[in-house]
PDB file of N, CA and C in Angstrom:
ATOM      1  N   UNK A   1     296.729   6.321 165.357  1.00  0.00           N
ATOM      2  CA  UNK A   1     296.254   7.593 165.881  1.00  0.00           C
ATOM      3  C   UNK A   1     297.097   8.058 167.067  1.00  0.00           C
ATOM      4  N   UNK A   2     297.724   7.233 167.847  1.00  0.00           N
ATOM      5  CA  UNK A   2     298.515   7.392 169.224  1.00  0.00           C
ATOM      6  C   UNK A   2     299.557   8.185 168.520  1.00  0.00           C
ATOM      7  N   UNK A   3     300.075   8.016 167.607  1.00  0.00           N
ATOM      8  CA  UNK A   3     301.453   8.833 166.936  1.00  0.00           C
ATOM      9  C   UNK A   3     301.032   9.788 166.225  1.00  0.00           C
ATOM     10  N   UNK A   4     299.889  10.225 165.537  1.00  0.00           N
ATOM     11  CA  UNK A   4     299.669  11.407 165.739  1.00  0.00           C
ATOM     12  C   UNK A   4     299.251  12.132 166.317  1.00  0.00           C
ATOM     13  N   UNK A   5     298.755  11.637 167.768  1.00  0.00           N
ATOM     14  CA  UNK A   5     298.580  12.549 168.355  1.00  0.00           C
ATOM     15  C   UNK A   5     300.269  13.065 169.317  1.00  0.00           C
ATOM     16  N   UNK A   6     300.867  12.154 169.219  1.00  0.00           N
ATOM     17  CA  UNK A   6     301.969  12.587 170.146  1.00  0.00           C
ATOM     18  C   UNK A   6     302.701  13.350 169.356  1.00  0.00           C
ATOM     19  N   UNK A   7     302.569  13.185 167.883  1.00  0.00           N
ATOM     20  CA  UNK A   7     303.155  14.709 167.498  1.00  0.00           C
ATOM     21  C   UNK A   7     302.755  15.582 167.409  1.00  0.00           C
ATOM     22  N   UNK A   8     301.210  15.906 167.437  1.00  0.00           N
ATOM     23  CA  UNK A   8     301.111  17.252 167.757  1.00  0.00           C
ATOM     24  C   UNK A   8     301.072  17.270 169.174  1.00  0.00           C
ATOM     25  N   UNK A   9     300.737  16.968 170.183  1.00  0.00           N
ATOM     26  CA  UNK A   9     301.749  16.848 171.098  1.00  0.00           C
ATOM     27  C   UNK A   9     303.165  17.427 171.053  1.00  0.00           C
ATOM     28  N   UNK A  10     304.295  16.976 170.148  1.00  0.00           N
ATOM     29  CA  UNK A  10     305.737  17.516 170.375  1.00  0.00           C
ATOM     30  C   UNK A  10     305.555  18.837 169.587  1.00  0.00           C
ATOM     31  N   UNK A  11     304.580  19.020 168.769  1.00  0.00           N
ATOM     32  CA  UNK A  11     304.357  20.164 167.704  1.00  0.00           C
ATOM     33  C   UNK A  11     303.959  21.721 168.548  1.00  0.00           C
ATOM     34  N   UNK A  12     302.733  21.060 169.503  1.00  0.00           N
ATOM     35  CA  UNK A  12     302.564  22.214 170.209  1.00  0.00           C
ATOM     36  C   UNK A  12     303.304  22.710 171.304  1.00  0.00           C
ATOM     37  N   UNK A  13     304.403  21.643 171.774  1.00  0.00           N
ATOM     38  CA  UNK A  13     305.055  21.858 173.071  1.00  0.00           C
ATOM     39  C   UNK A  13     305.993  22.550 172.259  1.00  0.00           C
ATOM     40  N   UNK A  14     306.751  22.641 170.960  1.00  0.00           N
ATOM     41  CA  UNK A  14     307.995  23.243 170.483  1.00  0.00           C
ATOM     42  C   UNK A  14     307.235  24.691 170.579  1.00  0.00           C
ATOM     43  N   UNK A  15     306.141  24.802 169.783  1.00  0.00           N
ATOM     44  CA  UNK A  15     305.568  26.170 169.633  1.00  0.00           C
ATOM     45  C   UNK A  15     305.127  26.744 170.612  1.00  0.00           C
ATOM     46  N   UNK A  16     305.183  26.152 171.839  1.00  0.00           N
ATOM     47  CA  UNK A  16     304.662  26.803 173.076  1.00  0.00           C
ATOM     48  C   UNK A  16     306.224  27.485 173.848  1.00  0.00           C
ATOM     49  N   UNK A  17     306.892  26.485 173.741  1.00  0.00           N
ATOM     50  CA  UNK A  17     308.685  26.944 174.335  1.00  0.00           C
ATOM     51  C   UNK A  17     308.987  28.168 173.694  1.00  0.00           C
ATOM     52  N   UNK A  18     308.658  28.543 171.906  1.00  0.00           N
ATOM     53  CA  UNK A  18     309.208  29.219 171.506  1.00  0.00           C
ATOM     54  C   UNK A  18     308.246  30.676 171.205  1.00  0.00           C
ATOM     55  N   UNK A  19     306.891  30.522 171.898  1.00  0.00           N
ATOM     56  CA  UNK A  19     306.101  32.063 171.837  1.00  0.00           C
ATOM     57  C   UNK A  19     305.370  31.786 170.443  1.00  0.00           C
ATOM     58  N   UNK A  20     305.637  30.733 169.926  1.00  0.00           N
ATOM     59  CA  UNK A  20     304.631  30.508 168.475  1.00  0.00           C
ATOM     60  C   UNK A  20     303.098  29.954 168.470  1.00  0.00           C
ATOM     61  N   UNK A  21     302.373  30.059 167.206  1.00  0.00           N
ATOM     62  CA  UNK A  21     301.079  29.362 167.684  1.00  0.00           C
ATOM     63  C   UNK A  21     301.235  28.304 166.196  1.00  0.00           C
ATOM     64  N   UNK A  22     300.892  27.306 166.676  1.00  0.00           N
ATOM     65  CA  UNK A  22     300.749  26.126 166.088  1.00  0.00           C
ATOM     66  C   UNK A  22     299.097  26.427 165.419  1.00  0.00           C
ATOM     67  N   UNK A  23     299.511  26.410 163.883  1.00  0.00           N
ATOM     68  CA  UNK A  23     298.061  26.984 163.375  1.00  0.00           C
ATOM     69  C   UNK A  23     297.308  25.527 163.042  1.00  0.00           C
ATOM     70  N   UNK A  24     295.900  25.903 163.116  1.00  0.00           N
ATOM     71  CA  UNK A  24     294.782  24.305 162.673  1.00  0.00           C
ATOM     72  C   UNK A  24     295.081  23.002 163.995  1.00  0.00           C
ATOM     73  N   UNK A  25     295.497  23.691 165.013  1.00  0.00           N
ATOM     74  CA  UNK A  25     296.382  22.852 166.322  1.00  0.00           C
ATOM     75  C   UNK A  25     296.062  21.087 166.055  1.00  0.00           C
ATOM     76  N   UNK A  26     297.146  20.997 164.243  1.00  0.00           N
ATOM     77  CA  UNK A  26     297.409  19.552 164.491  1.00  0.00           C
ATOM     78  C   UNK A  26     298.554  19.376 163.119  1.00  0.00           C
ATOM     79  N   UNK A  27     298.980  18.170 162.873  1.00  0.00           N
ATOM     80  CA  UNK A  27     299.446  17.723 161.770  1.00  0.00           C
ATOM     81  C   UNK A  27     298.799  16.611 161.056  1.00  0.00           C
ATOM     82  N   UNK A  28     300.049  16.818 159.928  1.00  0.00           N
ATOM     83  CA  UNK A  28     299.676  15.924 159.057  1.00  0.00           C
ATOM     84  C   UNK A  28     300.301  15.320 158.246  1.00  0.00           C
ATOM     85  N   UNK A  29     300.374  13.289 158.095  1.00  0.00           N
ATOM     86  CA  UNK A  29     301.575  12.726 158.243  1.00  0.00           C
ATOM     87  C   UNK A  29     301.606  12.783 156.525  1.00  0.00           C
ATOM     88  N   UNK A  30     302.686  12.660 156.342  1.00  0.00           N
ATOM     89  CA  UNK A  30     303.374  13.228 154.684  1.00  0.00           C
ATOM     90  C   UNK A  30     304.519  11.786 154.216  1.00  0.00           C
ATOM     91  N   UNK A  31     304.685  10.801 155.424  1.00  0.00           N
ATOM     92  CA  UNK A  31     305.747   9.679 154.713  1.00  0.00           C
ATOM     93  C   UNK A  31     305.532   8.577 155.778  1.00  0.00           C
ATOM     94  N   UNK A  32     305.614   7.617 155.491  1.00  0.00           N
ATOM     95  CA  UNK A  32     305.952   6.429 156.483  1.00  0.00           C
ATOM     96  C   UNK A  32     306.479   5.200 156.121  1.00  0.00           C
ATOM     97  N   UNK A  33     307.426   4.518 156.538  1.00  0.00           N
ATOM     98  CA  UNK A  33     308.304   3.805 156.358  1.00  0.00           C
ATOM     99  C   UNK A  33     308.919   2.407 157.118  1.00  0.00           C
ATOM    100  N   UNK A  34     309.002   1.380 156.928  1.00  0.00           N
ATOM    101  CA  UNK A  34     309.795   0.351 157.799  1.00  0.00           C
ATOM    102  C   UNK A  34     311.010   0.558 158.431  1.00  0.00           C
ATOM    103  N   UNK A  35     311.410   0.440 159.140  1.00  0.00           N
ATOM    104  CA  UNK A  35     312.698   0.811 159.493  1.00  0.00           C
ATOM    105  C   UNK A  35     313.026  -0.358 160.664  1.00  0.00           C
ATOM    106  N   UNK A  36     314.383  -0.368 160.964  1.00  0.00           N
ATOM    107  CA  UNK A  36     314.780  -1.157 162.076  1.00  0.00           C
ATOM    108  C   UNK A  36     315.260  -0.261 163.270  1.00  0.00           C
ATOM    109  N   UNK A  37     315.243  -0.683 164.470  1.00  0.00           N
ATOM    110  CA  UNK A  37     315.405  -0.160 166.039  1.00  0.00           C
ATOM    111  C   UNK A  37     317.253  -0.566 165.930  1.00  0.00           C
ATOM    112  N   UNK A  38     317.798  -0.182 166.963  1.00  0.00           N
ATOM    113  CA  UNK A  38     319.303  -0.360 166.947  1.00  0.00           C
ATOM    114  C   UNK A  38     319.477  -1.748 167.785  1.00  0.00           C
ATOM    115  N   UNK A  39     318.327  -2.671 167.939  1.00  0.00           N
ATOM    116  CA  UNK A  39     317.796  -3.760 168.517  1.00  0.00           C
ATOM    117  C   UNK A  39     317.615  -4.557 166.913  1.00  0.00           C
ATOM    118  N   UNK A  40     317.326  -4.237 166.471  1.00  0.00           N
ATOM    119  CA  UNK A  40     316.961  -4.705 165.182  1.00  0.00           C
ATOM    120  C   UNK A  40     315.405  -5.180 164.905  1.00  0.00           C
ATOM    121  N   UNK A  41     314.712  -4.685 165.211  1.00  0.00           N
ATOM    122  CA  UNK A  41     313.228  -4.568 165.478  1.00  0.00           C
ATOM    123  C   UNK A  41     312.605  -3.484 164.634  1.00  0.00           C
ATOM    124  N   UNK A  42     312.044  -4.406 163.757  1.00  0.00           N
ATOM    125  CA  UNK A  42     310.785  -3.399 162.740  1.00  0.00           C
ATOM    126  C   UNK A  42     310.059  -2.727 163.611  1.00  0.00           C
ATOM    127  N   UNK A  43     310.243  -1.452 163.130  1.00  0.00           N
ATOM    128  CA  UNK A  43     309.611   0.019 163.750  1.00  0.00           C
ATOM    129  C   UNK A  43     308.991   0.981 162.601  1.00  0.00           C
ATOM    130  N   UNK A  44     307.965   1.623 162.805  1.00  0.00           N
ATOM    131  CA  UNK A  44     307.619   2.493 161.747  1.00  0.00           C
ATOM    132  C   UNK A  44     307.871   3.906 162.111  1.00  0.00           C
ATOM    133  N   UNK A  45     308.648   4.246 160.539  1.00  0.00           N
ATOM    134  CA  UNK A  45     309.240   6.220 160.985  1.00  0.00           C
ATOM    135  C   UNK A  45     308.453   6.912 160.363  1.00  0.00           C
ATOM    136  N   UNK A  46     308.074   7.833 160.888  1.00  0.00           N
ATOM    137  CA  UNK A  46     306.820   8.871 160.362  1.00  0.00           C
ATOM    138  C   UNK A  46     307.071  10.284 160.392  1.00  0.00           C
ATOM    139  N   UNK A  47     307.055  10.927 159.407  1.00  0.00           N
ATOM    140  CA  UNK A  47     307.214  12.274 159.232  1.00  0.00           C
ATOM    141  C   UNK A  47     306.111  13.024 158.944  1.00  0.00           C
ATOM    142  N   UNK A  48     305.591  13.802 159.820  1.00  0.00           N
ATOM    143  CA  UNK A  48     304.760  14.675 160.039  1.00  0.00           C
ATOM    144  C   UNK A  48     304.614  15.788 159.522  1.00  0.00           C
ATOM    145  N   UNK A  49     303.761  16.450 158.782  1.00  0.00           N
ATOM    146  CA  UNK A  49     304.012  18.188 158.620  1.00  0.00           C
ATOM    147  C   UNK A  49     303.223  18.874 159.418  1.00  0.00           C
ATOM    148  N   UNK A  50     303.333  20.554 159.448  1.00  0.00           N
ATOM    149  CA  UNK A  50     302.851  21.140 160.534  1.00  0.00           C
ATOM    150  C   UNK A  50     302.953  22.790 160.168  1.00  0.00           C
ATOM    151  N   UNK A  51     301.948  23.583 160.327  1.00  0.00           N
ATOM    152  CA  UNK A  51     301.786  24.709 159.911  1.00  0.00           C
ATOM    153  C   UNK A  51     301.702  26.070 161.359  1.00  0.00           C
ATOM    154  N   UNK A  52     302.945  26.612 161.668  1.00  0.00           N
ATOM    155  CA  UNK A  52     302.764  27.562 163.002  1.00  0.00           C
ATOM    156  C   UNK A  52     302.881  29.123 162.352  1.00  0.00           C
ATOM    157  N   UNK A  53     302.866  30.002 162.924  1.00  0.00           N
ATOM    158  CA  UNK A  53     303.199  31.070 162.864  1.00  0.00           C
ATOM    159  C   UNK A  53     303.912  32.088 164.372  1.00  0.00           C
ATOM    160  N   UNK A  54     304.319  32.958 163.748  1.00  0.00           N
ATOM    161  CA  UNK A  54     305.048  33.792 164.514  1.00  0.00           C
ATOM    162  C   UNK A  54     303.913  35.544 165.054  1.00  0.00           C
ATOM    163  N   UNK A  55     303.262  35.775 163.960  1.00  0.00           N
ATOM    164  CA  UNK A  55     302.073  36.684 164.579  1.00  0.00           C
ATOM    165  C   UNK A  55     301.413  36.665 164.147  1.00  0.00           C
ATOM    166  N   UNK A  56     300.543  35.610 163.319  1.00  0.00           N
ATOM    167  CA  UNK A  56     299.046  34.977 163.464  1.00  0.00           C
ATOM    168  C   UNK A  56     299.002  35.987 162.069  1.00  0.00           C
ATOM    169  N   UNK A  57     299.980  35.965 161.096  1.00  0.00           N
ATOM    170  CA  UNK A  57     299.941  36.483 159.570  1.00  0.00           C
ATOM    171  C   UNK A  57     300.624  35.621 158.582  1.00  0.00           C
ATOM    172  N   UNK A  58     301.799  35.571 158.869  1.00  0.00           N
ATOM    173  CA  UNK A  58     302.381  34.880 158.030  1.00  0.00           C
ATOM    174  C   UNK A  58     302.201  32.961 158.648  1.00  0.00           C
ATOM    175  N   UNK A  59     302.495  32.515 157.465  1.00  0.00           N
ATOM    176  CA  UNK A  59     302.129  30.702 157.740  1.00  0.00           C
ATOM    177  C   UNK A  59     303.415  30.211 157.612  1.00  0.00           C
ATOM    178  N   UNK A  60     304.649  29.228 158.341  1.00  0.00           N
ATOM    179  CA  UNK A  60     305.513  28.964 158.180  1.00  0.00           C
ATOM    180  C   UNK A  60     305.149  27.187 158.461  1.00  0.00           C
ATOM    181  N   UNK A  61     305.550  26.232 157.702  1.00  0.00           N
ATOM    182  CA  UNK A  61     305.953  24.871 157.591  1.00  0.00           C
ATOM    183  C   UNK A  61     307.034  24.585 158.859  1.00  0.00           C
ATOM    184  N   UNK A  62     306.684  23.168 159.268  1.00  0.00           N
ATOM    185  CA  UNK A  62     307.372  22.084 159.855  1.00  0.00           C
ATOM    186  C   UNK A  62     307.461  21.220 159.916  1.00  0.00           C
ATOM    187  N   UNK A  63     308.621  19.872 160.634  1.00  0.00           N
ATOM    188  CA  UNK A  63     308.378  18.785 160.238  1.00  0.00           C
ATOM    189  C   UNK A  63     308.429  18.214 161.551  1.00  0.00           C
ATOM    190  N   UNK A  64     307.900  16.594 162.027  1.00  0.00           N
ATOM    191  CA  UNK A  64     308.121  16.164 162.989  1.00  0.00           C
ATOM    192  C   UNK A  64     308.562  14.686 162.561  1.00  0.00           C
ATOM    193  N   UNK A  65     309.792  14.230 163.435  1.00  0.00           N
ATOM    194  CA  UNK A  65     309.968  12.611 162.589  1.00  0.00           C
ATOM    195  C   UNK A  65     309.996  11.923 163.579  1.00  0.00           C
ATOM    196  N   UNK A  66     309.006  10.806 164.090  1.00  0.00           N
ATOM    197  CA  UNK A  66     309.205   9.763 164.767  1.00  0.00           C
ATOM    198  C   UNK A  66     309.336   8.672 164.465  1.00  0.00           C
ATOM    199  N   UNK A  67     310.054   8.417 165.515  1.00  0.00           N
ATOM    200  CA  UNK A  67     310.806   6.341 165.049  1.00  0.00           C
ATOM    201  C   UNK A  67     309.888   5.656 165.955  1.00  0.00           C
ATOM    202  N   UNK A  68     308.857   5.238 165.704  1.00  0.00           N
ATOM    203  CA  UNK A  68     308.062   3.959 166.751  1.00  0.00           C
ATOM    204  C   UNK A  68     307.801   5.321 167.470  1.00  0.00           C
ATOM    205  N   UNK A  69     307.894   5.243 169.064  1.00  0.00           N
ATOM    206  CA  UNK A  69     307.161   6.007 169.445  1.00  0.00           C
ATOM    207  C   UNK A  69     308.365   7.343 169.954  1.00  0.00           C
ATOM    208  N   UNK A  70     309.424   7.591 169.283  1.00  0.00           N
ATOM    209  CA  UNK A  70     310.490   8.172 170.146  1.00  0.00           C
ATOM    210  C   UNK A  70     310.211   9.583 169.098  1.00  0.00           C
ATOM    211  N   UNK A  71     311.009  10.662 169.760  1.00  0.00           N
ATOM    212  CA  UNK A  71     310.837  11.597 168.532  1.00  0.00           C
ATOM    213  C   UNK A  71     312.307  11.635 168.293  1.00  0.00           C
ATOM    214  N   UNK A  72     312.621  11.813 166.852  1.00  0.00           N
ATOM    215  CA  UNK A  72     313.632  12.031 166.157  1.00  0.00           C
ATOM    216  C   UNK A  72     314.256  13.692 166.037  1.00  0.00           C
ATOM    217  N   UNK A  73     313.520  14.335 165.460  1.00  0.00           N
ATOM    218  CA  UNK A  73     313.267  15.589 165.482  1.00  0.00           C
ATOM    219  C   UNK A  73     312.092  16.331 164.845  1.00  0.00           C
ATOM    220  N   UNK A  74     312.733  17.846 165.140  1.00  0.00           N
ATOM    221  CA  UNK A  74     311.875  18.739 164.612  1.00  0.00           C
ATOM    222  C   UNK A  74     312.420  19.767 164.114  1.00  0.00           C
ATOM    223  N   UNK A  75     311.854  19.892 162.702  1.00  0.00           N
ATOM    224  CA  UNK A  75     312.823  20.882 162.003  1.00  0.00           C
ATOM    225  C   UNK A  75     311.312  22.004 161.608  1.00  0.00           C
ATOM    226  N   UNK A  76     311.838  23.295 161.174  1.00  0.00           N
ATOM    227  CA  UNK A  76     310.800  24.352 161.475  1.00  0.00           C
ATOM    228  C   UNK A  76     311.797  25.405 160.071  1.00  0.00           C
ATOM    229  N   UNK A  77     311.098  25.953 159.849  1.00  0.00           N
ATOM    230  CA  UNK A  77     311.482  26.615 158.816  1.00  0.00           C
ATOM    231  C   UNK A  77     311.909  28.122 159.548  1.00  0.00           C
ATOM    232  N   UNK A  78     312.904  28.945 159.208  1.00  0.00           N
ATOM    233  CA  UNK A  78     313.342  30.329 159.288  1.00  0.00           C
ATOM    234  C   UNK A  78     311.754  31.032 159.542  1.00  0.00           C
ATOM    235  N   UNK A  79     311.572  31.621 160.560  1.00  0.00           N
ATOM    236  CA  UNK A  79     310.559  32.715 160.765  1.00  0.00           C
ATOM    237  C   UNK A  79     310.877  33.894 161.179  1.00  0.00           C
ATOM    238  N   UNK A  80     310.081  35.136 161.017  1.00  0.00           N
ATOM    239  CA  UNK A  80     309.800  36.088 161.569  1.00  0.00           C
ATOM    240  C   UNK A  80     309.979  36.370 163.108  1.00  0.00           C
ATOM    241  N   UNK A  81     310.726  36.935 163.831  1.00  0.00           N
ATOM    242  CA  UNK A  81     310.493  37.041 165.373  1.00  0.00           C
ATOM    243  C   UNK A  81     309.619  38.509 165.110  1.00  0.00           C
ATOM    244  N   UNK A  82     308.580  38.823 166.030  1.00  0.00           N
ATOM    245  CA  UNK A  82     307.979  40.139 166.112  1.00  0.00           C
ATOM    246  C   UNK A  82     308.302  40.855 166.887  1.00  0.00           C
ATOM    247  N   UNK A  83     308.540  42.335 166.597  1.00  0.00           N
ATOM    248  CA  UNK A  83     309.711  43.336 167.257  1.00  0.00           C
ATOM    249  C   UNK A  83     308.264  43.761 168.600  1.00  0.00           C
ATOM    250  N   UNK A  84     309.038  44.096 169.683  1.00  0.00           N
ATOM    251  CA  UNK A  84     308.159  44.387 170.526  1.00  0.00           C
ATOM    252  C   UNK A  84     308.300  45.901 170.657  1.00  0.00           C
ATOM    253  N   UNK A  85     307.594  46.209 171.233  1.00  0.00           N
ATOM    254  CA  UNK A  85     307.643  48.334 170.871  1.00  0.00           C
ATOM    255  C   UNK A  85     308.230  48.278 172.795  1.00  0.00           C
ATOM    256  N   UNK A  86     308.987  49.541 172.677  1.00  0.00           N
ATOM    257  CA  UNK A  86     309.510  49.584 173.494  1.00  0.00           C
ATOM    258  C   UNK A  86     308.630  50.615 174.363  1.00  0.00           C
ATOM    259  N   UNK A  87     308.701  50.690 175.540  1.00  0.00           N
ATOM    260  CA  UNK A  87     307.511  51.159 176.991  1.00  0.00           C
ATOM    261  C   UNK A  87     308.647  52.993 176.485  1.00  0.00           C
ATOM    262  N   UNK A  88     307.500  54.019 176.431  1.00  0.00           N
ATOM    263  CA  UNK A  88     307.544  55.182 176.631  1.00  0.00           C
ATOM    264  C   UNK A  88     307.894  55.486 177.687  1.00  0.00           C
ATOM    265  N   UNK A  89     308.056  54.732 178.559  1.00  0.00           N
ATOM    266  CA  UNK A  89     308.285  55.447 180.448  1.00  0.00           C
ATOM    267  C   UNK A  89     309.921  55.559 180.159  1.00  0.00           C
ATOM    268  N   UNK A  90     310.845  55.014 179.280  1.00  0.00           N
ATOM    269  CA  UNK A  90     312.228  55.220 180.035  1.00  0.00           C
ATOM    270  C   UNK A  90     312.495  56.655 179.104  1.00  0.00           C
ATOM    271  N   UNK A  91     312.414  57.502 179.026  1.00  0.00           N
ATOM    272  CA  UNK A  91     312.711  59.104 178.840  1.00  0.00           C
ATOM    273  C   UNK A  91     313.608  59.615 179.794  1.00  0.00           C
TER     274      UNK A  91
END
């Protein structure tokens, strides 16, 4: 449970940096695996999925991969940026 929570943890901190909302505010793990440390120490890698959006319409996929407790990355699918309307005052 400690590793999933630290990825949504890294899930909501990416979507918070980038103005997104992390939808259902959690994940959900999709692979896990043995692996060795560069120590050579059995570690388990876990890949996470994760559902955000850009203006609370469309649903875009992500992934989170941790090695033991480190994060590997985070990959996020192509989204939508939302155009902002521009202020009537500059005339």
């Amino acid at each position: 449970m400690r590793a999933k929570e630290l990825a949504r943890q890294k899930g909501r901190q990416r979507c918070d940096d980038l103005g997104l909302i992390l939808l259902d505010d959690s994940v959900a793990l999709k692979k896990l695996k043995l692996t060795r440390s560069n120590l050579g120490h059995v570690i388990i890698w876990r890949k996470y999925q994760f559902e955000f959006s850009s203006d609370g319409g469309q649903r875009y996929r992500g992934e989170i991969i941790l090695s033991g407790k480190n994060l590997l990355n985070i990959i996020m699918d192509a989204y939508r940026v939302p155009s902002q309307s521009a202020d009537s005052d500059d005339r």
